[in-house]
Each structure stands twice: as structure tokens, then as C-alpha cells.
Protein backbone atom coordinates (compact mmCIF):
# COMPACT_ATOMS: atom_id res chain seq x y z
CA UNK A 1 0.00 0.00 0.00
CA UNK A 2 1.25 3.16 -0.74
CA UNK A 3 3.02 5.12 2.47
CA UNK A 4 1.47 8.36 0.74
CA UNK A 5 -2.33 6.78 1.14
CA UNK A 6 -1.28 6.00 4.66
CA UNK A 7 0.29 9.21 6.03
CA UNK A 8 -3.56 10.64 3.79
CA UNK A 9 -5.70 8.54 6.08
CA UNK A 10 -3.79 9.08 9.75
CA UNK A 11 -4.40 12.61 9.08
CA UNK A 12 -7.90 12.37 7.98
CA UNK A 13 -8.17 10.17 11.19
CA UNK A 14 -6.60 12.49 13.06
CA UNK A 15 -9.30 14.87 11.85
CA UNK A 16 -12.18 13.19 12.91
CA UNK A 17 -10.80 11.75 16.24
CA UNK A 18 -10.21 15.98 16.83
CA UNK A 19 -14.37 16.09 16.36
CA UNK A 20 -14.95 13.61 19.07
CA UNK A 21 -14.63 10.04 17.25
CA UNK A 22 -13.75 7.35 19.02
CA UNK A 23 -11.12 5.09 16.82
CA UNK A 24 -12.53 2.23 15.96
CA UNK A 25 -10.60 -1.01 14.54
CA UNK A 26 -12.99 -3.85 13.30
CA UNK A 27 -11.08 -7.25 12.07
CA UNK A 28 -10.40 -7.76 8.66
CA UNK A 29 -12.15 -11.08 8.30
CA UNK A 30 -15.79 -10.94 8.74
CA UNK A 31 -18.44 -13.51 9.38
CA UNK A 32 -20.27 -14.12 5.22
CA UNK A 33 -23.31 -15.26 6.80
CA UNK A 34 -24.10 -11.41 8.04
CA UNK A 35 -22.60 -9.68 5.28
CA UNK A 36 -24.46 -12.38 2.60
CA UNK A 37 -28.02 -12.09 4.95
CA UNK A 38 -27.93 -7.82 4.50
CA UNK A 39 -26.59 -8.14 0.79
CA UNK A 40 -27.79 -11.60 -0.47
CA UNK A 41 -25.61 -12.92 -2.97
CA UNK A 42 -25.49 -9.94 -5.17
CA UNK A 43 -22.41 -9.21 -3.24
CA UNK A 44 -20.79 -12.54 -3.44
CA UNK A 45 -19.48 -11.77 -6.57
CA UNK A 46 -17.92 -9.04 -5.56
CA UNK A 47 -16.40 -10.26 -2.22
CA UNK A 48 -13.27 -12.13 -1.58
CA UNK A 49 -14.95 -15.33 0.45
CA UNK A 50 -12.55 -17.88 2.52
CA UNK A 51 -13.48 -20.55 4.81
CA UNK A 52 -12.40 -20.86 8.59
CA UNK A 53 -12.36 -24.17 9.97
CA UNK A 54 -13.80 -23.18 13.38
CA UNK A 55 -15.76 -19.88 11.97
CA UNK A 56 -17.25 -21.27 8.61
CA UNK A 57 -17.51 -19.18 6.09
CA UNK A 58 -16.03 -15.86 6.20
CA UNK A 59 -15.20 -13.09 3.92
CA UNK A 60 -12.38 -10.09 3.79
CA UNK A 61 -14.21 -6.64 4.52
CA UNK A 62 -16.12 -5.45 1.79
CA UNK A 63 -16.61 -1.95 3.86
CA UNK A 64 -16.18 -0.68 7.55
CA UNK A 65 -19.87 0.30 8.06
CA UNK A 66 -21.73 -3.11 9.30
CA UNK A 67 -18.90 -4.36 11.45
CA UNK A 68 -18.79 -0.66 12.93
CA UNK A 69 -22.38 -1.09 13.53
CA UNK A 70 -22.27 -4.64 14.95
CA UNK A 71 -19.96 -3.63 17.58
CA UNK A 72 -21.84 -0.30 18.71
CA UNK A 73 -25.14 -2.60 18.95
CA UNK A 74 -23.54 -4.51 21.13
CA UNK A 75 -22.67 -2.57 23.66
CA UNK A 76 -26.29 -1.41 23.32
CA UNK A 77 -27.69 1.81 21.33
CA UNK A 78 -25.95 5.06 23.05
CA UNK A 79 -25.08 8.00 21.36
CA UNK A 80 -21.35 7.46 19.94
CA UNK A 81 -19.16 9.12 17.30
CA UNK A 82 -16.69 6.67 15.61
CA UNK A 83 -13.72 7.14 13.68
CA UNK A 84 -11.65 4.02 11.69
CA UNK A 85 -9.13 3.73 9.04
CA UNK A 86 -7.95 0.46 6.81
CA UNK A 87 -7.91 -1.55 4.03
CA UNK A 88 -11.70 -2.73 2.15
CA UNK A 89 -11.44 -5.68 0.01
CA UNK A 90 -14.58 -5.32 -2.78
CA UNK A 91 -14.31 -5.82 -6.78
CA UNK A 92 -15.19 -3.18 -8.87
CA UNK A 93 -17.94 -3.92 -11.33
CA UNK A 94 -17.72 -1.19 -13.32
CA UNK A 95 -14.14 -1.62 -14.27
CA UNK A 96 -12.83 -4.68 -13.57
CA UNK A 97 -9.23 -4.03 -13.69
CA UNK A 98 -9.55 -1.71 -10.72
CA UNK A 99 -7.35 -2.68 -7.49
CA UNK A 100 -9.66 -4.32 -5.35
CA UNK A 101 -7.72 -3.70 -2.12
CA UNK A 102 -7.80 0.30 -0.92
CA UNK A 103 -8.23 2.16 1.78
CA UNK A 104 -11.00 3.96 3.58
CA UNK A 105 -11.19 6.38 6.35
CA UNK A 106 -14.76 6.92 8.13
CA UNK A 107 -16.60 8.55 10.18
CA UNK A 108 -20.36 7.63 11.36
CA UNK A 109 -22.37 9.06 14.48
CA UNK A 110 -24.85 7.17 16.24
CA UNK A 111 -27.56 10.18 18.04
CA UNK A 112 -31.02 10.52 17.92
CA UNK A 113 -31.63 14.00 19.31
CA UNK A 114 -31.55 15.85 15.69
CA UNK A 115 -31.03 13.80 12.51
CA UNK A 116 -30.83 16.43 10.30
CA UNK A 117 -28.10 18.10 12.11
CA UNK A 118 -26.07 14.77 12.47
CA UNK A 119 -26.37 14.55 8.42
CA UNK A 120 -25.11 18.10 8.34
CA UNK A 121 -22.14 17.74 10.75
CA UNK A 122 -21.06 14.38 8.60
CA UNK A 123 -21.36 16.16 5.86
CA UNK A 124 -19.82 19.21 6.64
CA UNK A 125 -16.42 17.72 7.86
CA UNK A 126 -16.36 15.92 4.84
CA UNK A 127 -16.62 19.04 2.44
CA UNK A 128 -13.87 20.44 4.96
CA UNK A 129 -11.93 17.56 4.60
CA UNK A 130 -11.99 17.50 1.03
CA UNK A 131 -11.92 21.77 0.30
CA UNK A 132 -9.58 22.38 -2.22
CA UNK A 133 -9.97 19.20 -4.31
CA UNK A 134 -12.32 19.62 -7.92
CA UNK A 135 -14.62 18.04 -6.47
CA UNK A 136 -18.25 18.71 -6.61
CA UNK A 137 -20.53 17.46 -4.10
CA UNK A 138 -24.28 15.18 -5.00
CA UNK A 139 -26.48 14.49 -2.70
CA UNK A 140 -29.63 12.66 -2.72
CA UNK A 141 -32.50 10.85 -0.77
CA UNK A 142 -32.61 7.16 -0.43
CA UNK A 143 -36.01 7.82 1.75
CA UNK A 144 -37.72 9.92 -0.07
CA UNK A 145 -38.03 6.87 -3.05
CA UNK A 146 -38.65 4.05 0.07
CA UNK A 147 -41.34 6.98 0.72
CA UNK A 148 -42.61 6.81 -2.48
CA UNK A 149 -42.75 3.11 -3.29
CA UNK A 150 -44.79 3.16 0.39
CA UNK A 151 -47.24 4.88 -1.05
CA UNK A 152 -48.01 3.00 -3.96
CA UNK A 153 -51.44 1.59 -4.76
CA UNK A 154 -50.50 -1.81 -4.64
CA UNK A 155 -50.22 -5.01 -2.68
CA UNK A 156 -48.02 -5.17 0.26
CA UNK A 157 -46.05 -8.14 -1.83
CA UNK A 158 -45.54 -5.63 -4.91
CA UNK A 159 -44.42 -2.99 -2.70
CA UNK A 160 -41.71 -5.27 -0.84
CA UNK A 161 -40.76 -6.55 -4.09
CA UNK A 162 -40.36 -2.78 -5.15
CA UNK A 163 -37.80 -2.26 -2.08
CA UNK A 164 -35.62 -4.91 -2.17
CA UNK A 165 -34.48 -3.87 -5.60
CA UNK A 166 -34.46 -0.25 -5.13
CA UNK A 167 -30.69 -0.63 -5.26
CA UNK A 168 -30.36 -2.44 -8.84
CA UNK A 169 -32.22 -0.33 -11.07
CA UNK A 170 -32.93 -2.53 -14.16
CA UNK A 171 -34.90 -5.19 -11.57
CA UNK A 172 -36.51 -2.23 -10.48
CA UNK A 173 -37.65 -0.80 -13.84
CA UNK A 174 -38.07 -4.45 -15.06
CA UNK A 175 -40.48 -4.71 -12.23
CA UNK A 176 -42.24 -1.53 -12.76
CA UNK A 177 -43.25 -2.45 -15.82
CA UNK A 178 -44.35 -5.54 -15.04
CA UNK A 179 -46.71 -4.44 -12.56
CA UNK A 180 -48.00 -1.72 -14.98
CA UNK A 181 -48.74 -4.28 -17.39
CA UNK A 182 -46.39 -2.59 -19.90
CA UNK A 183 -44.75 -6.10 -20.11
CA UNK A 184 -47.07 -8.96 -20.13
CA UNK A 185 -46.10 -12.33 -18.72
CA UNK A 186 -44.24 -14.45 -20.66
CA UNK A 187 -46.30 -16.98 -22.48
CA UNK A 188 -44.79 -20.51 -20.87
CA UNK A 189 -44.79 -19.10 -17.30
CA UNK A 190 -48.97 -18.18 -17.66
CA UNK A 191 -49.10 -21.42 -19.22
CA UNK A 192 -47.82 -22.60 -16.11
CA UNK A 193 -49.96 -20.59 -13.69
CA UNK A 194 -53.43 -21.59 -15.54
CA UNK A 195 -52.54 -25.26 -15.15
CA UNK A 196 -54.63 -27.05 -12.50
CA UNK A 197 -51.48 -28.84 -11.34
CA UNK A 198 -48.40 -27.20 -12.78
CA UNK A 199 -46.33 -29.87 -11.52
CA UNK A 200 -48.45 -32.82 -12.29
CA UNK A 201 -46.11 -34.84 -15.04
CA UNK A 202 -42.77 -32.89 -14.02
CA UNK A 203 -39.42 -33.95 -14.65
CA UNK A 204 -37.47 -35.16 -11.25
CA UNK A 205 -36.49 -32.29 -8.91
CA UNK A 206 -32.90 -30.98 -9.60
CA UNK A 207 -31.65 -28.50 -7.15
CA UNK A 208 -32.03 -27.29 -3.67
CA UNK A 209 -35.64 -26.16 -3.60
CA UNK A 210 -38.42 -28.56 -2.48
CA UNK A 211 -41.46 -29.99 -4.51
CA UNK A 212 -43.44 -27.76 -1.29
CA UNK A 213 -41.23 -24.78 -2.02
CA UNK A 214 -42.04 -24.82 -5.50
CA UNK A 215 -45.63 -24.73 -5.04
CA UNK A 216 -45.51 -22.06 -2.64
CA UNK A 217 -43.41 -19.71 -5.43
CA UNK A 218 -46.15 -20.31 -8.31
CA UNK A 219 -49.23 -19.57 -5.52
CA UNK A 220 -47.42 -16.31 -4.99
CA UNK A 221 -46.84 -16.03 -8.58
CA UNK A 222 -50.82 -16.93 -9.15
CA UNK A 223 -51.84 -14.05 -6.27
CA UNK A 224 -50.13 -11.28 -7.63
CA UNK A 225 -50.80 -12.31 -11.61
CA UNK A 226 -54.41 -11.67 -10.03
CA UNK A 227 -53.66 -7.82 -9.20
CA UNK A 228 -54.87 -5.25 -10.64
CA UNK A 229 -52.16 -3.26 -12.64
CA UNK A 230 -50.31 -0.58 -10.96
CA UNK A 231 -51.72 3.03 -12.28
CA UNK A 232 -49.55 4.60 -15.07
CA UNK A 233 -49.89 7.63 -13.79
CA UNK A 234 -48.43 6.12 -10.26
CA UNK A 235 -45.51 4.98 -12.63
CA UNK A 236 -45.23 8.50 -14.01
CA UNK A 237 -44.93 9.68 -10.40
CA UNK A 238 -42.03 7.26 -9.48
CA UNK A 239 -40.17 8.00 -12.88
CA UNK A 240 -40.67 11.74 -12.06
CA UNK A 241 -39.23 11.26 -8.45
CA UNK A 242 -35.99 9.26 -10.38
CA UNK A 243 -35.62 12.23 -12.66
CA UNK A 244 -35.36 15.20 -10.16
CA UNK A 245 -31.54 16.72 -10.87
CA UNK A 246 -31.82 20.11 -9.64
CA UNK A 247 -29.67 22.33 -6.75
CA UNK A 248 -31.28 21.44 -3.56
CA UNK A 249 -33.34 23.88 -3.01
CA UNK A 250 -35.40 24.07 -6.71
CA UNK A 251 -35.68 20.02 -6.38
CA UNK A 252 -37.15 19.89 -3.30
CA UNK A 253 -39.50 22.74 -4.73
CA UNK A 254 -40.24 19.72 -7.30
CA UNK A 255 -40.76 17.32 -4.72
CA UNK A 256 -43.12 19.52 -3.28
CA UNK A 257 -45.04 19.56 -6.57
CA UNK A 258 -44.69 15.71 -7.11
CA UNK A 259 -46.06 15.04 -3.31
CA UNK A 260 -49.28 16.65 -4.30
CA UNK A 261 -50.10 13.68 -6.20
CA UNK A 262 -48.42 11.28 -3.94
CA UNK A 263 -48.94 12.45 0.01
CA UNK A 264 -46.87 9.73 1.48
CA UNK A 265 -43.79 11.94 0.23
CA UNK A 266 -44.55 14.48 2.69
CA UNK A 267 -42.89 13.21 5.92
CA UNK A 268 -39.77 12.23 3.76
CA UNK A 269 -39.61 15.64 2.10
CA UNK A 270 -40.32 17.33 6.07
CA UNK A 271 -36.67 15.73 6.97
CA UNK A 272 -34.97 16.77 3.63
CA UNK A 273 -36.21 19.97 4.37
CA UNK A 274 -34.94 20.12 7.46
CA UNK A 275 -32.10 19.14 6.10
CA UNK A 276 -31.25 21.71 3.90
CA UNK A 277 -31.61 24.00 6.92
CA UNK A 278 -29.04 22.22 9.08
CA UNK A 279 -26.31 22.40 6.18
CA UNK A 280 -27.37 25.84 5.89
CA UNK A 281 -26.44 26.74 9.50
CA UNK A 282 -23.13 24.84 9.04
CA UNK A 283 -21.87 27.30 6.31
CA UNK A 284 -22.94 24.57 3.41
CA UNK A 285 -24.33 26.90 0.22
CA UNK A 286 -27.26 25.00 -0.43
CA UNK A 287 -28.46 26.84 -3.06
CA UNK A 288 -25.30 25.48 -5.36
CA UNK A 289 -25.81 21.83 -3.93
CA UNK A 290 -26.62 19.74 -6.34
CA UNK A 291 -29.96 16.76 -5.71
CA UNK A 292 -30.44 13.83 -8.02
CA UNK A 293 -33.51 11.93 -7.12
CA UNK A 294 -31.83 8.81 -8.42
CA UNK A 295 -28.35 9.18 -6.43
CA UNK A 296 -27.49 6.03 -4.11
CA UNK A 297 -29.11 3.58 -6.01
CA UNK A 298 -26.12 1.47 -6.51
CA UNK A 299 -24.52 2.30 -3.60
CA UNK A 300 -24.86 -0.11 -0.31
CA UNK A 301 -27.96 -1.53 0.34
CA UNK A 302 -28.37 -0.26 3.73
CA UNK A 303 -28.63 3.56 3.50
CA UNK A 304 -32.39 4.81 4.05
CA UNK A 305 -32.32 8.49 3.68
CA UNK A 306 -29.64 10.97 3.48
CA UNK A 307 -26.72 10.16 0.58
CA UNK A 308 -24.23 12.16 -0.44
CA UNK A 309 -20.93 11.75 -2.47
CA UNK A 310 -17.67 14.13 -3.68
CA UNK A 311 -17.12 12.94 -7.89
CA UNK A 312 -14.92 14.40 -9.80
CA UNK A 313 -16.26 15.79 -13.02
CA UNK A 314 -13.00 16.45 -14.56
CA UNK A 315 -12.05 12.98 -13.65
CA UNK A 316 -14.96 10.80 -14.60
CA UNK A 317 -12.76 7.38 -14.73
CA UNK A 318 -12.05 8.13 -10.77
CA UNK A 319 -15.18 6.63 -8.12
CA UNK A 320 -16.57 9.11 -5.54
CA UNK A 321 -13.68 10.60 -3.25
CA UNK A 322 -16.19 10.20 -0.36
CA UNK A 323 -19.72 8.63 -0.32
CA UNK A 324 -21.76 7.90 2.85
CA UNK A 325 -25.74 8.24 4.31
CA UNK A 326 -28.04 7.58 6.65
CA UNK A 327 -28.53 4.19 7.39
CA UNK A 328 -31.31 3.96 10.74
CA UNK A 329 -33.06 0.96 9.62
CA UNK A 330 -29.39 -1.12 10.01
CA UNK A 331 -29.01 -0.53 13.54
CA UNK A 332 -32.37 -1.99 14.40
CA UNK A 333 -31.68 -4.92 12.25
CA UNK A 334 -28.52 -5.65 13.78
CA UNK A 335 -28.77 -4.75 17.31
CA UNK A 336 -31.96 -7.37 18.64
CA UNK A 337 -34.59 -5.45 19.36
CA UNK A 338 -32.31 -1.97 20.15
CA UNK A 339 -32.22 0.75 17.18
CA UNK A 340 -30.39 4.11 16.87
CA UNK A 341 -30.47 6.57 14.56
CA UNK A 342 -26.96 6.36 12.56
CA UNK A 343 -25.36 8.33 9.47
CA UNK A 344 -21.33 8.20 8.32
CA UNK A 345 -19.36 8.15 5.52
CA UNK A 346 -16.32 7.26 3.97
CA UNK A 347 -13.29 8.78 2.10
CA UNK A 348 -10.87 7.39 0.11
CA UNK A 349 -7.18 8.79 0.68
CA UNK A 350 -5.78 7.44 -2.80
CA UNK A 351 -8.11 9.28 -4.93
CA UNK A 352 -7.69 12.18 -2.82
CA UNK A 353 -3.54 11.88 -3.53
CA UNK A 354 -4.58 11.16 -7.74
CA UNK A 355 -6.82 14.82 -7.65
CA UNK A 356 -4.19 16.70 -5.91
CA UNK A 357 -1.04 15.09 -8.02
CA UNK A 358 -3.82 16.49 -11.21
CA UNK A 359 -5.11 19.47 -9.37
């Protein structure tokens, strides 16, 4: 690793331990069953995966945030500010060739006095952090689309379906449209669903799944074939939502518009605005901020609201300097029964050293 990248992240460290972080070290090797049970296997293929003899199956960090997380949880759901620094292991899908191994530096606060201030703080030591660099700052809403999909007129099934591919937006569209009936059903699989018996005269089971587990996937197939399609002009809504690229304060003035047409926005838009007004009192020009309603989307899958990240627009073959959210729903899922509102981010110290050896 390069001694330049490290020197980057002590100080960087150094910075957030000076705004009350607590240093944080989490192992290197981390139990797959967790990371695989948050991700599913979407992130197997991206993962370096080993096997323990005593532990099972375990994989090399594929980022500092659910480890950080685990350990807060248990030693139950105070108020905490953490700061870490170390190696990620993760493939890059979008260019293959990428080095897999580099460093991150974080920071993430656990508080759940003022949200919007705690996004504002994270946010604001990163643009400190990173002042100087051409960077430009995005930010974007990861709740305010969970918001929307919420309020969709359709079945609970659709809608869960809906959020567990928020993150991979093909699925997501693919589904959409589906649901819409833009797409119809392909002909062999209503075949299948009209049958009395769909697997009376099958060929022998082959695989993992059960003759009872099969059954149970076409009834859910046959109860939602029986919806009624989602309204286009729901559809419209959503795709209007995903289109939003505005500075903050003329897309939330969209929003607005957009949530008169689909109420269950409000409360989501109520935080962002709330938001804005936190960055505002920490010296952040809003006004020249940009929003992209789409922005996070193939980020982590555990953010839930707030997401920001630092690109580099002269540089568009470099990843985000810095990325990070809000990510409330994780600490609940992770800490039995406790929950604690939670936002952080990282930076990487080797782009940071490319941007300044170009600046």
C-alpha cells in the first residue's frame, strides 16, 4: 500500500478523532453469513470469500460500516461518534481491472436528538476535509423513493418486491413495468400458472428447492398475476421522483409539486427539508448543492435516507472521493430489538492523492 495513502488517512483520522470520534478497529475477516443475509448474494461476486475451519464461512471486509455497527449494537444503542481507518477488500464492477484492495477512512455518528443536524455535521467535515480538491458534491434521498414506493397503490407483496431492488435499477424498472402491465407475462410461465397442477407430469427435482417450495413460489406467482395493474400515472410519479436533478433547493421545490399527487412523500420531504436548513447553518451553500432523485441507487444496500458523495467531473474514470448516508433501519436490524439513529461516511485517501497530483 502506498506510504502516501497512509500518512492521507492518519491525518484524515486524526481529523475526525479531533471532532470527538472514538477510533474504531474492526477485524479484517468478517463472518459471510451477516454480510451475505444484509446483501444476499449480489455481493458474493464481488467479495473475496474464505473458509475458517472453526468460523465457517467468512469473507475479507467489503466496507467498515456493518462491522462498525455490529460492535456499537452490542454494547447497546448510546449515542457514539466513531472514527476508523484500513484496508476494504470489494471488486469493482464497473471496471474490472480496478485494485480491489484500498483504503477507507470513516466517520459515522450514532444520536437521535436531531437527525438532520447529524447529516449536516457528517457532511460538513467531509466538504472540509476534502476543500480544495475539484470536487463537486451530490447528494440525494434514499427515503424519499422508500417513501414513495410506500405509497403506492399496490399489494403489500408488490411494494416489498419494489424495495428490495431499489438498489439495482434494471430489476426495479423491469419490475415496474411488469406491474404496470407494460410487459405482459411471458407466455410458458402463464401457461404454467393456468394449469390445474403445474407440476403434475414434471421432470425429477434438480436442485435445492423442495417440490413444497415450489408450489408455494407459483401460488405467490398466481396471487399477484391476479392484481390489478399498478396506475400509469403512479408509474409517471415514481419515474418523475428518479428524474429530479436540480440544486437542492429548486428540487425539493419539485418534490413539493410531485407530493401533491403522492402524500406519502410528505414526511420524507419534512426531513430533507430540514435538512437543507441544518447544512445551511453549518456554512454549506445549499443553493449550489446539487440533488439527483436517483443518487445512491447502486450504492450499499443499507442507507435509508440521506446520501451524499464528492465525484470528480473532470475525472470521470475516478469513483466518488467520499460517499456515505443515513442508514437507521441497520441498527435496528442488527442490534436485537435496540435501534439508533446512525449516518457516516467514507473517504478514500488514494483518490484524494490522484486529484491533488492532477489538481
Amino acid at each position: 500500500m502506498n506510504p502516501a495513502a497512509r500518512d492521507k488517512a492518519a491525518s484524515l483520522r486524526a481529523r475526525f478523532e479531533a471532532a470527538g470520534a472514538a477510533v474504531i478497529d474492526p477485524a479484517i475477516l468478517q463472518p459471510a453469513e451477516t454480510l451475505l443475509d444484509l446483501y444476499g448474494e449480489d455481493i458474493r461476486g464481488r467479495a473475496y470469500v474464505t473458509a475458517d475451519p472453526g468460523r465457517g464461512e467468512m469473507m475479507l471486509r467489503p466496507d467498515f460500516t456493518v462491522p462498525v455497527v455490529q460492535a456499537h449494537m452490542q454494547g447497546g444503542a448510546e449515542p457514539a461518534r466513531y472514527t476508523y481507518s484500513g484496508e476494504v477488500f470489494r471488486r469493482q464492477e464497473a471496471d474490472p481491472d480496478r485494485n480491489p484492495e484500498y483504503l477507507q477512512v470513516g466517520f459515522e455518528i450514532f444520536d437521535r436528538i436531531d437527525p438532520a443536524a447529524a447529516d449536516a455535521e457528517v457532511f460538513a467535515i467531509f466538504a472540509d476535509a476534502l476543500a480544495g480538491l475539484p470536487l463537486r458534491a451530490v447528494t440525494g434521498d434514499i427515503g424519499v423513493l422508500m417513501a414513495a414506493v410506500g405509497g403506492l397503490d399496490a399489494s403489500a407483496a408488490r411494494r416489498a418486491a419494489l424495495l428490495r431492488h431499489l438498489w439495482r435499477p434494471r430489476r426495479f424498472r423491469a419490475l415496474l413495468d411488469r406491474f404496470s402491465g407494460k410487459t405482459r407475462v411471458p407466455p410458458a410461465r402463464a401457461k404454467l400458472l393456468k394449469a390445474r397442477d403445474p407440476l403434475d407430469g414434471a421432470a425429477p427435482l434438480v436442485g435445492k428447492r423442495s417440490h413444497d417450495e415450489i408450489a408455494a413460489r407459483i401460488e405467490t406467482l398466481r396471487a399477484d398475476a391476479a392484481q390489478p395493474p399498478l396506475s400509469r400515472d403512479q408509474v409517471a410519479l415514481v419515474d418523475a421522483i428518479l428524474a429530479v436533478r436540480e440544486t437542492a433547493p429548486f428540487a425539493l421545490a419539485r418534490l413539493r409539486d410531485i407530493a401533491v399527487d403522492m402524500p406519502a412523500l410528505t414526511p420524507a420531504l419534512d426531513r430533507l427539508e430540514a435538512r437543507l436548513d441544518a447544512l445551511a447553518a453549518r456554512g454549506i451553500d445549499v443553493e449550489a448543492l446539487d440533488f439527483e432523485g436517483s443518487y445512491g441507487r447502486t450504492s450499499m444496500e443499507y442507507y435509508d435516507g440521506f446520501v451524499f458523495g464528492f465525484v470528480s467531473d473532470a475525472r470521470p474514470d475516478l469513483p466518488p472521493a467520499a460517499t456515505g448516508g443515513r442508514y437507521d433501519a441497520l441498527t435496528e436490524r442488527l442490534g436485537d430489538g435496540q435501534a439508533i439513529p446512525a449516518v457516516g461516511g467514507v473517504i478514500r485517501p488514494d483518490l484524494i492523492l490522484a486529484l491533488e497530483g492532477g489538481a
